[in-house]
C-alpha atoms as a PDB file:
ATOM      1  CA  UNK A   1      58.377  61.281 139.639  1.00  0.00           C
ATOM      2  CA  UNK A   2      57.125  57.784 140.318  1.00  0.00           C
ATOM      3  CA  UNK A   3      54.147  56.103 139.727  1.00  0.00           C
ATOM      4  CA  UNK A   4      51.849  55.780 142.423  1.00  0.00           C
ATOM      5  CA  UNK A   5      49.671  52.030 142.609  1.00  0.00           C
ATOM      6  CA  UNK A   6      46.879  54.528 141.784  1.00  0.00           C
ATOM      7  CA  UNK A   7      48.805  54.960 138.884  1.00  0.00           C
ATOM      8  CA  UNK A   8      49.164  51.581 137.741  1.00  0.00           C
ATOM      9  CA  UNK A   9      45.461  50.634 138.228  1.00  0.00           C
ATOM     10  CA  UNK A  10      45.752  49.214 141.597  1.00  0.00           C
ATOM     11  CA  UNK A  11      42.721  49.896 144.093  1.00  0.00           C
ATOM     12  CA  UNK A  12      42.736  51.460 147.119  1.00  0.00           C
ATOM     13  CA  UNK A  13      40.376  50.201 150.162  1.00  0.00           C
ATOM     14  CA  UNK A  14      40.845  53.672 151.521  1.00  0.00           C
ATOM     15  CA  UNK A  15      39.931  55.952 148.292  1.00  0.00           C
ATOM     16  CA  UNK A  16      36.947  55.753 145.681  1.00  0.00           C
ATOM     17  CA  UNK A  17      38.233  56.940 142.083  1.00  0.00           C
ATOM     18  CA  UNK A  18      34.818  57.423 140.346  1.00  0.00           C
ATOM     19  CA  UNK A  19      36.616  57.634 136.981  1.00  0.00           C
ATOM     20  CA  UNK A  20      37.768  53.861 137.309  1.00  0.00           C
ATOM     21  CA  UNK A  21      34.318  51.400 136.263  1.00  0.00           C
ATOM     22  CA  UNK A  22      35.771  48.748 138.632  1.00  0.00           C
ATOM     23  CA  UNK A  23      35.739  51.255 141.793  1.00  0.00           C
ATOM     24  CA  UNK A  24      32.273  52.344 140.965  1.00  0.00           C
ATOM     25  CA  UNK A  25      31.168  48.726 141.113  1.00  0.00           C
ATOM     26  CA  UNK A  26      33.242  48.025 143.920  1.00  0.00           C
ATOM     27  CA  UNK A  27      31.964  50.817 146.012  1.00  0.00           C
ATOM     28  CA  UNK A  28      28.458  51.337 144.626  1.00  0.00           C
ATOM     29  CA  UNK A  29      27.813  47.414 145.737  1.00  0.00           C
ATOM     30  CA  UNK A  30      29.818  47.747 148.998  1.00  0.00           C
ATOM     31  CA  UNK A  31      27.404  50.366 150.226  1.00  0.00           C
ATOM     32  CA  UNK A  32      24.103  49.722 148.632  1.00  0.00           C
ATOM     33  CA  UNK A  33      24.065  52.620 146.112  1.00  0.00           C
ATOM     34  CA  UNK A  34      23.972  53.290 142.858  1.00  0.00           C
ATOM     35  CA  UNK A  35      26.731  54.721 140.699  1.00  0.00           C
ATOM     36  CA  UNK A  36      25.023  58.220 140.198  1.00  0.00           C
ATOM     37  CA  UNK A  37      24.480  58.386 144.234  1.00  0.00           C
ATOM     38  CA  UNK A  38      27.717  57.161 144.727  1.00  0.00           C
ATOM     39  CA  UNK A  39      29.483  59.929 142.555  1.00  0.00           C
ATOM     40  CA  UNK A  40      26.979  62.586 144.374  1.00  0.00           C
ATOM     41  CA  UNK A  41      28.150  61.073 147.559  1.00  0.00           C
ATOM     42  CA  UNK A  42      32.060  61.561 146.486  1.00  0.00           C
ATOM     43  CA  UNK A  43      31.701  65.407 144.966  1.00  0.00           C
ATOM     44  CA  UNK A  44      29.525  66.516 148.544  1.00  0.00           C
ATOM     45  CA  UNK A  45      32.612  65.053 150.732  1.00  0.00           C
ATOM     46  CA  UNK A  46      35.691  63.714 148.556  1.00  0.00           C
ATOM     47  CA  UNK A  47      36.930  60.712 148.131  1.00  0.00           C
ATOM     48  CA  UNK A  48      37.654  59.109 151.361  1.00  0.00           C
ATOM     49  CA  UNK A  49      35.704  56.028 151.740  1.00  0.00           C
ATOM     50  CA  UNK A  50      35.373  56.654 155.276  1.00  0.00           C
ATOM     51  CA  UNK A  51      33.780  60.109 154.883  1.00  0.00           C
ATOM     52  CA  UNK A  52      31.702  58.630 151.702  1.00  0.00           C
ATOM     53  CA  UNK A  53      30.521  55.849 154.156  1.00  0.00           C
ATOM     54  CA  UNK A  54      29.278  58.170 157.036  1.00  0.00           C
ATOM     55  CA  UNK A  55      27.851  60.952 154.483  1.00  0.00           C
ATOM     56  CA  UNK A  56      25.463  57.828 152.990  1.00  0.00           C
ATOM     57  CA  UNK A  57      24.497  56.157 156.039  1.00  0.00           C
ATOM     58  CA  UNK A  58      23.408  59.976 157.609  1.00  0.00           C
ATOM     59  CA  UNK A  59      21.305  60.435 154.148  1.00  0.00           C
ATOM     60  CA  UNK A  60      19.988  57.126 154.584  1.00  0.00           C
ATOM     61  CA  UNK A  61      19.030  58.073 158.477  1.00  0.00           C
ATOM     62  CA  UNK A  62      17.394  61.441 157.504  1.00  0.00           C
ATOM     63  CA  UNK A  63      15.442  60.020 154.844  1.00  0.00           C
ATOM     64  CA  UNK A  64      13.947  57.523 157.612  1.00  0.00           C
ATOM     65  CA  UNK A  65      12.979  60.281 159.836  1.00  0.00           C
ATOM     66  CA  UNK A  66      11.508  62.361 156.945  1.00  0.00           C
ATOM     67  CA  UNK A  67       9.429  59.472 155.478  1.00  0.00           C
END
């Protein structure tokens, strides 16, 4: 089987792999977050960027309308 360019340490804009340092960076800067919420964020809906993305930006929103 080949290797993917997941395989070979590439990064994916699409995909967050919380195992790689440089995607947590990456990620946890790109939306505000930090690693730890970040990781929460990817267990609760996968790791999709996309979903990651709108699953943060809804906690964000209820947390406005709570506090």
């Amino acid at each position: 089987m080949a290797a993917t360019s997941r395989d070979r340490g590439a990064h994916d804009d699409n995909y967050i792999d919380t195992r790689q340092d440089s995607d947590r960076r990456r990620w946890s800067e790109k939306f505000g977050v930090s690693p730890d919420q970040l990781k929460s964020a990817v267990d609760a809906v996968g790791s999709r960027a996309e979903d990651v993305e709108r699953f943060l930006k809804e906690r964000a929103q209820s947390a406005k309308k709570s506090g």
